[in-house]
PDB file of N, CA and C in Angstrom:
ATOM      1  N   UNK A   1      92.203  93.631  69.124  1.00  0.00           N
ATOM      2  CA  UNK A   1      93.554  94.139  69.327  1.00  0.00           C
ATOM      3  C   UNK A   1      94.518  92.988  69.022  1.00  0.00           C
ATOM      4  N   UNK A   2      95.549  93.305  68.395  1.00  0.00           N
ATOM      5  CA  UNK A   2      96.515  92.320  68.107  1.00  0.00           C
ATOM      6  C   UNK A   2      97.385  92.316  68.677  1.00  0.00           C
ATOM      7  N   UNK A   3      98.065  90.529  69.399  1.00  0.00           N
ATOM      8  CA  UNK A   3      99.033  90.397  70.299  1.00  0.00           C
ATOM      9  C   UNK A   3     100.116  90.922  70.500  1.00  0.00           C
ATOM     10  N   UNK A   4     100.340  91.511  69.732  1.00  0.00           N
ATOM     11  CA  UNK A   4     101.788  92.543  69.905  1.00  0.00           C
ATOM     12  C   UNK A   4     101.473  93.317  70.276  1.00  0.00           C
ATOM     13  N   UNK A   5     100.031  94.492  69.951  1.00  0.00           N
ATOM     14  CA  UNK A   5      99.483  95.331  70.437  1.00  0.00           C
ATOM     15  C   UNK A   5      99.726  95.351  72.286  1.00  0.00           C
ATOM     16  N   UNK A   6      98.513  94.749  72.264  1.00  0.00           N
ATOM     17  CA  UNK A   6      98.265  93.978  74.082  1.00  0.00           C
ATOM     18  C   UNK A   6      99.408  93.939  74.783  1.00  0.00           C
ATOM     19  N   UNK A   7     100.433  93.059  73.852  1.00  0.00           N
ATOM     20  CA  UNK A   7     101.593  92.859  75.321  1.00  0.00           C
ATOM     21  C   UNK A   7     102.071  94.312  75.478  1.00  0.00           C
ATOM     22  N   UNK A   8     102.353  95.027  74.562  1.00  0.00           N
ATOM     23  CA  UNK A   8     102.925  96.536  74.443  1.00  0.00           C
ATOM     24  C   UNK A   8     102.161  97.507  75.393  1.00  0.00           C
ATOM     25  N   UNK A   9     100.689  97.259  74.961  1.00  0.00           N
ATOM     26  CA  UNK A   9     100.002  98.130  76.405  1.00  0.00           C
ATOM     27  C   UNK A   9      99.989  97.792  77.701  1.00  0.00           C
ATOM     28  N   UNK A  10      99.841  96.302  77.844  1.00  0.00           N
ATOM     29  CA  UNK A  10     100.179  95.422  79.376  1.00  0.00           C
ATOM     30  C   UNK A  10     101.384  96.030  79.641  1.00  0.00           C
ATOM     31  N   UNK A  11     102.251  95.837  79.275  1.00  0.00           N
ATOM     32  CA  UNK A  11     103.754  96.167  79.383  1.00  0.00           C
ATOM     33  C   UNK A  11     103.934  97.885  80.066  1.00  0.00           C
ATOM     34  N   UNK A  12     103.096  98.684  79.398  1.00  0.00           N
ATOM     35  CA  UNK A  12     103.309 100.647  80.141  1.00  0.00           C
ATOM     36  C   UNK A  12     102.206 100.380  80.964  1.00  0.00           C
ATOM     37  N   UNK A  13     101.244  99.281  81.056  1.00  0.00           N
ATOM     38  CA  UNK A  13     100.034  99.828  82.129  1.00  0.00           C
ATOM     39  C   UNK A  13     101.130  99.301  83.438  1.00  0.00           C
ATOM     40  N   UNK A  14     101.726  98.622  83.483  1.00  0.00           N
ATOM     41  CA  UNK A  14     101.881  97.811  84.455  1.00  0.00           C
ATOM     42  C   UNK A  14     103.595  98.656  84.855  1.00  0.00           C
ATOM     43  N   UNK A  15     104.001  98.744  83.944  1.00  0.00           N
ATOM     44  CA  UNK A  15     105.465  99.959  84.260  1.00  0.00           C
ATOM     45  C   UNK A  15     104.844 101.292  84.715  1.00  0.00           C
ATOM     46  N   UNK A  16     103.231 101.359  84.306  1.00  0.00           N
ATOM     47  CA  UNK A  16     102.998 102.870  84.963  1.00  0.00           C
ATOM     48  C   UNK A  16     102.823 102.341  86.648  1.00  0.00           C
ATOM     49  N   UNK A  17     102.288 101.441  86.598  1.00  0.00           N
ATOM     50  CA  UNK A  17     102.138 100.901  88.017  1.00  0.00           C
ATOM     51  C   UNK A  17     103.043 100.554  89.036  1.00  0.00           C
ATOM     52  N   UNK A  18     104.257 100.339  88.889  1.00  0.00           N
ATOM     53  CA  UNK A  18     105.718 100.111  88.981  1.00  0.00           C
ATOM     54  C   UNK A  18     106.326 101.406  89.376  1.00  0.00           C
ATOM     55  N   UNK A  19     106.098 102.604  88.493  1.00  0.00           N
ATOM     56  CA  UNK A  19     106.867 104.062  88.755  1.00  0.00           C
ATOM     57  C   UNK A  19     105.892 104.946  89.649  1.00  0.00           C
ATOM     58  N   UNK A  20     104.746 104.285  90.175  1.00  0.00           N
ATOM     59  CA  UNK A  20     103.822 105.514  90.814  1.00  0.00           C
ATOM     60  C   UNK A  20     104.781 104.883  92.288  1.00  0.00           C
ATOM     61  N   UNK A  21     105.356 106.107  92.855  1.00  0.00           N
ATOM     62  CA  UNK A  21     106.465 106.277  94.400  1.00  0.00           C
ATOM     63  C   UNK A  21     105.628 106.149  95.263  1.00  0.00           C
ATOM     64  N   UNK A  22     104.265 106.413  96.127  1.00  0.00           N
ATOM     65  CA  UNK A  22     103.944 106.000  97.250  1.00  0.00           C
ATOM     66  C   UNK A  22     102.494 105.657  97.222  1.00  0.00           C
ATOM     67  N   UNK A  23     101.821 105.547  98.605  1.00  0.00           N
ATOM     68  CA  UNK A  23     100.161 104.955  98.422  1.00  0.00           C
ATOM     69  C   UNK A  23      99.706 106.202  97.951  1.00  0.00           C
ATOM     70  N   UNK A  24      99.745 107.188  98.229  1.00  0.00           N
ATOM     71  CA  UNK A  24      98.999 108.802  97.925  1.00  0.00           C
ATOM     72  C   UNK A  24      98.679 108.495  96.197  1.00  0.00           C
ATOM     73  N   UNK A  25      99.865 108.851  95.508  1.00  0.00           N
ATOM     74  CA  UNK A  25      99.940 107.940  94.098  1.00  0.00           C
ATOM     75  C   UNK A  25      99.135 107.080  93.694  1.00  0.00           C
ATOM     76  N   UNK A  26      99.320 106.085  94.397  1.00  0.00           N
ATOM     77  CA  UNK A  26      98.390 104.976  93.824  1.00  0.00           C
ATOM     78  C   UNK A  26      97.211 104.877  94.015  1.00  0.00           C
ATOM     79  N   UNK A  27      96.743 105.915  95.167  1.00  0.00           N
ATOM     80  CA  UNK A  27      95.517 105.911  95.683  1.00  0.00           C
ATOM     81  C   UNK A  27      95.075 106.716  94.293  1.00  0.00           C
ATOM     82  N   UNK A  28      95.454 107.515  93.733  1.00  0.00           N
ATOM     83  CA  UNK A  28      95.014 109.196  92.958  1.00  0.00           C
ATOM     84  C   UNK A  28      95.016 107.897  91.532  1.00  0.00           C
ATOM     85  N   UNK A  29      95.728 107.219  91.099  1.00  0.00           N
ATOM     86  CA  UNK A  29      95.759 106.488  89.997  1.00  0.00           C
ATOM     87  C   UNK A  29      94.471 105.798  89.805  1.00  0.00           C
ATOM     88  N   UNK A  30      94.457 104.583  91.000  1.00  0.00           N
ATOM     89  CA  UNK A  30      93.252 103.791  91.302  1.00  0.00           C
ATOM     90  C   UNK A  30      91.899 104.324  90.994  1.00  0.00           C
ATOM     91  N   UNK A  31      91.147 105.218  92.044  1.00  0.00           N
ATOM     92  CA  UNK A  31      90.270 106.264  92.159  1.00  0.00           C
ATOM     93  C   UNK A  31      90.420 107.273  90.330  1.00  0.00           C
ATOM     94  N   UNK A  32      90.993 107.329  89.988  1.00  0.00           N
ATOM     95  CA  UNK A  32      90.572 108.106  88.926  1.00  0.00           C
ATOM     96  C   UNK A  32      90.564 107.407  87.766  1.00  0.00           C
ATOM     97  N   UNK A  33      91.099 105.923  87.622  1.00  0.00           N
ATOM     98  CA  UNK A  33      91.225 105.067  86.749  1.00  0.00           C
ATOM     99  C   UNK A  33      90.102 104.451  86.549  1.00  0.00           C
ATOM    100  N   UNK A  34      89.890 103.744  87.923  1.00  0.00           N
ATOM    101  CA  UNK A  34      88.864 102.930  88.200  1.00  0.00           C
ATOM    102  C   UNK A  34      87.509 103.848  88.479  1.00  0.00           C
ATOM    103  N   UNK A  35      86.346 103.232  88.076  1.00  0.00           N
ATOM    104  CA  UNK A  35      85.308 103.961  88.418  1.00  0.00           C
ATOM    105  C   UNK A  35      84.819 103.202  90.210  1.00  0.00           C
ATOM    106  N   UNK A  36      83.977 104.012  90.767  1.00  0.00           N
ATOM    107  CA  UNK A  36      83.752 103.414  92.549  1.00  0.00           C
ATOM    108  C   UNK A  36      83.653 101.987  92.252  1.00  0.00           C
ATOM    109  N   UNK A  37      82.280 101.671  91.690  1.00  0.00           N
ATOM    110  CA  UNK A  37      82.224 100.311  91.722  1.00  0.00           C
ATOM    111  C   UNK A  37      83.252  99.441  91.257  1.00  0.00           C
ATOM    112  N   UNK A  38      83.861  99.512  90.144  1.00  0.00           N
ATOM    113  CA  UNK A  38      85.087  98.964  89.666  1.00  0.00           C
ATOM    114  C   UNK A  38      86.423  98.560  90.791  1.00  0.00           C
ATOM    115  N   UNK A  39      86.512  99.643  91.334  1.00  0.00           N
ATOM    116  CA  UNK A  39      87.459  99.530  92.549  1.00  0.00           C
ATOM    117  C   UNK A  39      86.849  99.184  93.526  1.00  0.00           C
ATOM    118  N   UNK A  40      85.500  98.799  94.150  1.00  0.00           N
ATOM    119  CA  UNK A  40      85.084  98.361  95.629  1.00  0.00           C
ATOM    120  C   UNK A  40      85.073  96.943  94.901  1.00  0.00           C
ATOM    121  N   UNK A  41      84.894  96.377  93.226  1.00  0.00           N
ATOM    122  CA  UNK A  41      84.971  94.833  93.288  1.00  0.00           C
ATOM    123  C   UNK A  41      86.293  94.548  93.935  1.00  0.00           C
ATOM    124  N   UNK A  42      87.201  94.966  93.129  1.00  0.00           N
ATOM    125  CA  UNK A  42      88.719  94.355  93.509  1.00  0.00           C
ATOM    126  C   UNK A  42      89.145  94.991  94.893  1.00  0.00           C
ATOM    127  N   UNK A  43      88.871  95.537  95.622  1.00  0.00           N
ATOM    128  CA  UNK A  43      89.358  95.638  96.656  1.00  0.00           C
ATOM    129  C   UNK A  43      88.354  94.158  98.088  1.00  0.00           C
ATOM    130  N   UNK A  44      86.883  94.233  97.305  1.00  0.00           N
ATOM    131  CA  UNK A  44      86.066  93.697  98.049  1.00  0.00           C
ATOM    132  C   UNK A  44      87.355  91.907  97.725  1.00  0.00           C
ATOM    133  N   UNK A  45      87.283  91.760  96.536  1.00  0.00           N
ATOM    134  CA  UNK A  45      87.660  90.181  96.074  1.00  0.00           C
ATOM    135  C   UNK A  45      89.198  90.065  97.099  1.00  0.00           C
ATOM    136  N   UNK A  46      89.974  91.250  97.283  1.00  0.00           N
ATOM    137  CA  UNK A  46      90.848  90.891  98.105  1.00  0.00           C
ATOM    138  C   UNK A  46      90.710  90.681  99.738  1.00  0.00           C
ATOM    139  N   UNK A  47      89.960  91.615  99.884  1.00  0.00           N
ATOM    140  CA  UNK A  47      89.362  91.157 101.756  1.00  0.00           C
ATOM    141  C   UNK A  47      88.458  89.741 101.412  1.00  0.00           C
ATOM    142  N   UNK A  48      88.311  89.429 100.531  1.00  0.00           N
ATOM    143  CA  UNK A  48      87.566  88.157 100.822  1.00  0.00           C
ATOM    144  C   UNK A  48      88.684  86.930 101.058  1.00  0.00           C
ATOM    145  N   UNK A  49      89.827  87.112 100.167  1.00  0.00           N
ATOM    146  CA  UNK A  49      90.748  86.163  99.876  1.00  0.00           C
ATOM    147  C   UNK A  49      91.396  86.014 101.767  1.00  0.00           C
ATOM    148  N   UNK A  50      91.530  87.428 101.729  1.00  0.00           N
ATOM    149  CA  UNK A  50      92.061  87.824 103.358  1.00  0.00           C
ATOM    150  C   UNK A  50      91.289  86.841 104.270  1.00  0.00           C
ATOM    151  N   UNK A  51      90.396  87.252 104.481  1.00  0.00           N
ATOM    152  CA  UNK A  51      89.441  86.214 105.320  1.00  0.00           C
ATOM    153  C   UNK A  51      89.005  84.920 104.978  1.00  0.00           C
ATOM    154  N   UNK A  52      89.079  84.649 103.861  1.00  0.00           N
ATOM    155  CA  UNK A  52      89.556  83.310 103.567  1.00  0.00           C
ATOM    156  C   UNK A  52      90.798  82.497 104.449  1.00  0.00           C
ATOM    157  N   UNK A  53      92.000  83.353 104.032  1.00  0.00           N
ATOM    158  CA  UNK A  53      93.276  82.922 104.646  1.00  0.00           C
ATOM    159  C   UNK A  53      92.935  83.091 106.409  1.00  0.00           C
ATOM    160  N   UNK A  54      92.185  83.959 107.260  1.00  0.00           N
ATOM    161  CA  UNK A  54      92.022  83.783 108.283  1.00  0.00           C
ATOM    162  C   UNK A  54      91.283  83.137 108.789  1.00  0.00           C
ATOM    163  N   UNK A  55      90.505  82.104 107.804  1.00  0.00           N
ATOM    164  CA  UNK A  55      89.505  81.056 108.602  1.00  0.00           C
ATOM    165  C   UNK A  55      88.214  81.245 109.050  1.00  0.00           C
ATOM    166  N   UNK A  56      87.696  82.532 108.604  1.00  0.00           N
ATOM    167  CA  UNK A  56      86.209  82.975 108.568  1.00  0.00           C
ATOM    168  C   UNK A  56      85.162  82.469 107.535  1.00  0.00           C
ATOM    169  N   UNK A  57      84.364  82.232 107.893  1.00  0.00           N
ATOM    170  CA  UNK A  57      83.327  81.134 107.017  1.00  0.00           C
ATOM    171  C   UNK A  57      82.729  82.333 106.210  1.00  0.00           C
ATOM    172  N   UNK A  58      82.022  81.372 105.207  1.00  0.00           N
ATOM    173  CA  UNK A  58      81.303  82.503 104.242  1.00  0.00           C
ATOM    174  C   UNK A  58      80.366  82.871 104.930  1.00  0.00           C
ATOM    175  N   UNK A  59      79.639  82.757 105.750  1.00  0.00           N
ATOM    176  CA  UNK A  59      78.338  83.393 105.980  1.00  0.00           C
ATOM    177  C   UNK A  59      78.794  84.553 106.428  1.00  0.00           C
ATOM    178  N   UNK A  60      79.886  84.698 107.495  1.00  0.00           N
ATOM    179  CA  UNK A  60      80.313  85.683 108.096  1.00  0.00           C
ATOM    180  C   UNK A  60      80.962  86.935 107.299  1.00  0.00           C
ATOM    181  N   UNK A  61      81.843  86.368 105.943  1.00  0.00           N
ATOM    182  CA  UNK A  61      82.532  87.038 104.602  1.00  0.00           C
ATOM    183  C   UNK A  61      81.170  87.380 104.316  1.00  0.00           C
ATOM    184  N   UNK A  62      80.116  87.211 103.522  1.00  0.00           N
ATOM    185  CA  UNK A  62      79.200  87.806 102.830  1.00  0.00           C
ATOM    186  C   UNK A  62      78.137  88.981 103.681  1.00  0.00           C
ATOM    187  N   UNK A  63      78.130  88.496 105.165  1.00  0.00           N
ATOM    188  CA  UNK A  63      77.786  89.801 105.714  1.00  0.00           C
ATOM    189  C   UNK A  63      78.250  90.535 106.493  1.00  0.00           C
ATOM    190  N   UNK A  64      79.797  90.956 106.376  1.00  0.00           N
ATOM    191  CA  UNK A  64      80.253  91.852 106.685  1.00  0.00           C
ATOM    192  C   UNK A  64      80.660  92.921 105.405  1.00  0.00           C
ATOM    193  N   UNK A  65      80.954  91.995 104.197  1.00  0.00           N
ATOM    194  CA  UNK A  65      81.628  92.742 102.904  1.00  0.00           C
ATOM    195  C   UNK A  65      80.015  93.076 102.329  1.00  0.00           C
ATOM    196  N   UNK A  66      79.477  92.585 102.824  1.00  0.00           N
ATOM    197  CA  UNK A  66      77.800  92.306 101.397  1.00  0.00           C
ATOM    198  C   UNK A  66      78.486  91.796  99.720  1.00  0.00           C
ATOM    199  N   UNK A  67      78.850  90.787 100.227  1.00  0.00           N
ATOM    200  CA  UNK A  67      78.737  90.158  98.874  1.00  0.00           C
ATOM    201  C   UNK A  67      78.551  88.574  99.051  1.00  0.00           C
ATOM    202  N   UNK A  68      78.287  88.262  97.515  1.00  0.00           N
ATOM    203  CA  UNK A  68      77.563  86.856  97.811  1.00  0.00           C
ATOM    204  C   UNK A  68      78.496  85.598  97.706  1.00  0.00           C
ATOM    205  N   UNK A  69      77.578  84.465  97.916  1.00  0.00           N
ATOM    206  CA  UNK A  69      77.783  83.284  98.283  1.00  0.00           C
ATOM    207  C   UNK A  69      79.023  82.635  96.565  1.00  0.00           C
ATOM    208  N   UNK A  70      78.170  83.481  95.632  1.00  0.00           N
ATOM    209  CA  UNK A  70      79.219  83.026  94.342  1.00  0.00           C
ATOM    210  C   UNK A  70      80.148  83.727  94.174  1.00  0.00           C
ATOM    211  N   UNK A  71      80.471  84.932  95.038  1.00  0.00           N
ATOM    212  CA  UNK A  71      81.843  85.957  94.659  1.00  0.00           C
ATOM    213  C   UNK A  71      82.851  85.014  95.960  1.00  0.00           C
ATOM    214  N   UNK A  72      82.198  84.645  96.780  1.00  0.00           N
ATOM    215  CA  UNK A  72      83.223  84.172  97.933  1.00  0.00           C
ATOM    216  C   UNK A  72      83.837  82.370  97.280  1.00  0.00           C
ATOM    217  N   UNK A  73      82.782  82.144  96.963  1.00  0.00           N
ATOM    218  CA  UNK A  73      83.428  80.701  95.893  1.00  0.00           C
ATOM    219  C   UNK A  73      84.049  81.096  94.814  1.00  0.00           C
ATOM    220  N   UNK A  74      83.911  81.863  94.091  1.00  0.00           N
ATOM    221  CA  UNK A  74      84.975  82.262  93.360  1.00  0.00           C
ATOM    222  C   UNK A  74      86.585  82.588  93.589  1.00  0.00           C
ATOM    223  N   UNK A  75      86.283  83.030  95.107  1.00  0.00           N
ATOM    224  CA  UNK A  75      87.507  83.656  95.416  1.00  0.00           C
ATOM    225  C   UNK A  75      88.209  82.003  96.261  1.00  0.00           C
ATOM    226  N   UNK A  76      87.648  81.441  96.354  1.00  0.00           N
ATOM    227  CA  UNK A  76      87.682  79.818  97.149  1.00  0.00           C
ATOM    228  C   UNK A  76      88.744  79.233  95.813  1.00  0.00           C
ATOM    229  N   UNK A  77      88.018  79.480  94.905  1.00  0.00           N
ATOM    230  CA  UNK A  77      88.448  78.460  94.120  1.00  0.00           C
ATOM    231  C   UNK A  77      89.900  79.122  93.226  1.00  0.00           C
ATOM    232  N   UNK A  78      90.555  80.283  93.185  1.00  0.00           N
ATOM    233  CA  UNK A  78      91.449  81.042  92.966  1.00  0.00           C
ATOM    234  C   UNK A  78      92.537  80.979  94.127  1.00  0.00           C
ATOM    235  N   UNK A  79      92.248  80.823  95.675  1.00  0.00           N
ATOM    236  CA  UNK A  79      93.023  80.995  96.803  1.00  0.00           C
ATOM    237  C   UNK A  79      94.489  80.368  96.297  1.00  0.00           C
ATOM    238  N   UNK A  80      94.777  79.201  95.557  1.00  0.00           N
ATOM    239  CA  UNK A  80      96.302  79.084  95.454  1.00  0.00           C
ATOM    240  C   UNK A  80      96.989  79.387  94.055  1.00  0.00           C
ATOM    241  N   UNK A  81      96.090  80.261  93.484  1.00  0.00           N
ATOM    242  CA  UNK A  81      97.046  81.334  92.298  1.00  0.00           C
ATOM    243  C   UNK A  81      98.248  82.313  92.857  1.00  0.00           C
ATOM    244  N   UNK A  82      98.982  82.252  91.761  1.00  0.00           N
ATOM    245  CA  UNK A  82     100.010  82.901  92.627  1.00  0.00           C
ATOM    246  C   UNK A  82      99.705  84.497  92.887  1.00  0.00           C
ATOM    247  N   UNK A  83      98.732  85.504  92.148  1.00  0.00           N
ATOM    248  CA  UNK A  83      98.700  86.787  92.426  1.00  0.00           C
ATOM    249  C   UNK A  83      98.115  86.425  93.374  1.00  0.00           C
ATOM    250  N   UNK A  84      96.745  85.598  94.404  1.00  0.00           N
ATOM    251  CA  UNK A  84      96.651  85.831  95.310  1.00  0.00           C
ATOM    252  C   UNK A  84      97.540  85.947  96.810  1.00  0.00           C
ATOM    253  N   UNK A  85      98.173  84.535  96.389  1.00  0.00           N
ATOM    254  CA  UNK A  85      99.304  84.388  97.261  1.00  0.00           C
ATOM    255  C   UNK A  85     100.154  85.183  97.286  1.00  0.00           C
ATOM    256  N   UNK A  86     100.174  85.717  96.714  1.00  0.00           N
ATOM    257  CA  UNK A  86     101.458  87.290  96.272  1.00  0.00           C
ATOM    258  C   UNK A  86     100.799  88.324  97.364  1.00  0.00           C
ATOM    259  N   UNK A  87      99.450  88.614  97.174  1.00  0.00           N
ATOM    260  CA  UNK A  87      98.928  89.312  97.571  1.00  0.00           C
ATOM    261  C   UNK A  87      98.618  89.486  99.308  1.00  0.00           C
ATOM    262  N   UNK A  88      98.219  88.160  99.678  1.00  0.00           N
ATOM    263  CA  UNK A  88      98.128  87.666 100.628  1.00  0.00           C
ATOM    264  C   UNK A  88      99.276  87.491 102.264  1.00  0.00           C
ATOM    265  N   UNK A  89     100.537  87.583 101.039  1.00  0.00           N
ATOM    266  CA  UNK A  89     101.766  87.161 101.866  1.00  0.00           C
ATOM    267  C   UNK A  89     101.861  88.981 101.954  1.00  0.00           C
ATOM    268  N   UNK A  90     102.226  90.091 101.514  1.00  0.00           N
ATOM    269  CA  UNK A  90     101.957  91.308 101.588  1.00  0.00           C
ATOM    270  C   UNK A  90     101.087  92.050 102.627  1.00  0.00           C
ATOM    271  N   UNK A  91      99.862  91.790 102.737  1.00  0.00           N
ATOM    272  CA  UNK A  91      98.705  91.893 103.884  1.00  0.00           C
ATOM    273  C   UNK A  91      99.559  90.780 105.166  1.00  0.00           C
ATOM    274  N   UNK A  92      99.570  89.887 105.132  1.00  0.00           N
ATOM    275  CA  UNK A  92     100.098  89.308 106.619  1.00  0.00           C
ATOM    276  C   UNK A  92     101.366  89.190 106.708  1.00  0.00           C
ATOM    277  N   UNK A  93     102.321  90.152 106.119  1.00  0.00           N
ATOM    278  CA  UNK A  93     103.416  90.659 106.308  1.00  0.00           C
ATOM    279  C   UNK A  93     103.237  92.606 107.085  1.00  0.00           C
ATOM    280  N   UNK A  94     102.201  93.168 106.534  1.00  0.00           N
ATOM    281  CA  UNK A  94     101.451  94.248 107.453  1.00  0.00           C
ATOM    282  C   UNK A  94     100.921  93.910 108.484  1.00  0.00           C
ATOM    283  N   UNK A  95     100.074  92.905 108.453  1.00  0.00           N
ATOM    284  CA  UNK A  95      99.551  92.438 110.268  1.00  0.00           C
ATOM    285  C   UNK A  95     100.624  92.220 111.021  1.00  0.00           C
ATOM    286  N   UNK A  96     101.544  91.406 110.666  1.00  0.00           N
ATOM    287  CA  UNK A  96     102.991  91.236 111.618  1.00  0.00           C
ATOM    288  C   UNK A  96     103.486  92.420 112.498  1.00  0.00           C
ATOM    289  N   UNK A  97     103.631  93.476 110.891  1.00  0.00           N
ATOM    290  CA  UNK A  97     104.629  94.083 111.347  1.00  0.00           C
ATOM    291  C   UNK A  97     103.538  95.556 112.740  1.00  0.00           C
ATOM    292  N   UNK A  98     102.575  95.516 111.952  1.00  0.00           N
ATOM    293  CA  UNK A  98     101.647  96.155 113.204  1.00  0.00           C
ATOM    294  C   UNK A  98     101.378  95.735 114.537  1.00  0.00           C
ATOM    295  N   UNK A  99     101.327  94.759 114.475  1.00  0.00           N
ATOM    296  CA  UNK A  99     101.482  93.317 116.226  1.00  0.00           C
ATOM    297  C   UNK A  99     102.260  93.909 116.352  1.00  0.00           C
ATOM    298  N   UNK A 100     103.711  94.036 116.169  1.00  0.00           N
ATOM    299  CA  UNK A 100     104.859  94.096 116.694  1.00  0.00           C
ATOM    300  C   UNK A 100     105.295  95.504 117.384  1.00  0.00           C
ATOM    301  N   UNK A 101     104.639  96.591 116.325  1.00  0.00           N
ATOM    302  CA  UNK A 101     104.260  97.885 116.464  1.00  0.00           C
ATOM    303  C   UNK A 101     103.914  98.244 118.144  1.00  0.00           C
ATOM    304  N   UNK A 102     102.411  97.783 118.096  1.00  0.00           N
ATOM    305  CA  UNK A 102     102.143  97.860 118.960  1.00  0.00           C
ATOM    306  C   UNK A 102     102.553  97.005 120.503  1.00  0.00           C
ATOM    307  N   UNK A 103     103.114  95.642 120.313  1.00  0.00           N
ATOM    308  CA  UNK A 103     103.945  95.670 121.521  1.00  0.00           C
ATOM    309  C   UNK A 103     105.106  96.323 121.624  1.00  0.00           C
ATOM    310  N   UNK A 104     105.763  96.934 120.964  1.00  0.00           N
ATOM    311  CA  UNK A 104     106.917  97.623 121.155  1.00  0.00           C
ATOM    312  C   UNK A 104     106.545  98.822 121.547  1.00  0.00           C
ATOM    313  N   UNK A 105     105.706  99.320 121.333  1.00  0.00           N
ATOM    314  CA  UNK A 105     105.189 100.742 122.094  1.00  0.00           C
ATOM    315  C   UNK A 105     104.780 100.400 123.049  1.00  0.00           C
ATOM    316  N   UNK A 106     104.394  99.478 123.846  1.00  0.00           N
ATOM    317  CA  UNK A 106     103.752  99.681 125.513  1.00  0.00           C
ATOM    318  C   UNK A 106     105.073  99.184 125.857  1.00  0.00           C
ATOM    319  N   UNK A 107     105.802  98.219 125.552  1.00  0.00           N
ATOM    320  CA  UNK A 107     106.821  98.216 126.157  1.00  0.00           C
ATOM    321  C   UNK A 107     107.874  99.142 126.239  1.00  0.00           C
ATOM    322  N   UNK A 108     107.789 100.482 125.283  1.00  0.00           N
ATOM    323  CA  UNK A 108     108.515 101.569 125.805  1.00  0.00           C
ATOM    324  C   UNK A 108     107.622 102.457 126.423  1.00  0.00           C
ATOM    325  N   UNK A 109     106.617 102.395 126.640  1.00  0.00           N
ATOM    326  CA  UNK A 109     106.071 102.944 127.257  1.00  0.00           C
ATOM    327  C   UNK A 109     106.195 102.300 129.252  1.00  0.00           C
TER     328      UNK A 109
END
């Protein structure tokens, strides 16, 4: 494929990704785009990064996700790219806001 090509398709894959409005969407995109395994890698490579950032050792990452000792070093050695960090700050911007969730409900309660 030639570089003009590529950026032109990068360019609508990623504007299609941009215009899908909620998770329902993206869930129906993902799942029908991606085949299972395809989507349990990249979802697995992001809970790894996750637990990375929370200080869980690999032994503990590889047997809870079942994956191995070279997918979790892989993901070791990527931790300060910026899509992870992108990614990362997103997920513990959801843990926050769920903590908070839930003390604010017993306290109106």
């Amino acid at each position: 494929m030639n570089l003009t090509l590529k950026k032109q398709i990068e360019k609508a894959f990623f504007q299609t990704l941009q215009d899908l409005k909620n998770t329902k969407e993206k869930e129906i995109f993902f799942k029908d785009f991606f085949n299972e395994v395809e989507l349990e890698i990249y979802i697995k490579r992001l809970a790894i990064a996750y637990w990375i950032k929370k200080g869980r050792d690999s032994e503990n990452i590889m047997q809870n996700l079942h994956v191995s000792l070279m997918d979790v070093k892989k993901i070791e050695k990527i931790m300060n790219s910026d899509g992870i960090k992108l990614a990362l700050k997103y997920l513990e911007a959801e843990d926050w806001a769920n903590v908070w969730s839930e003390k604010i409900k017993k306290l109106v309660k």
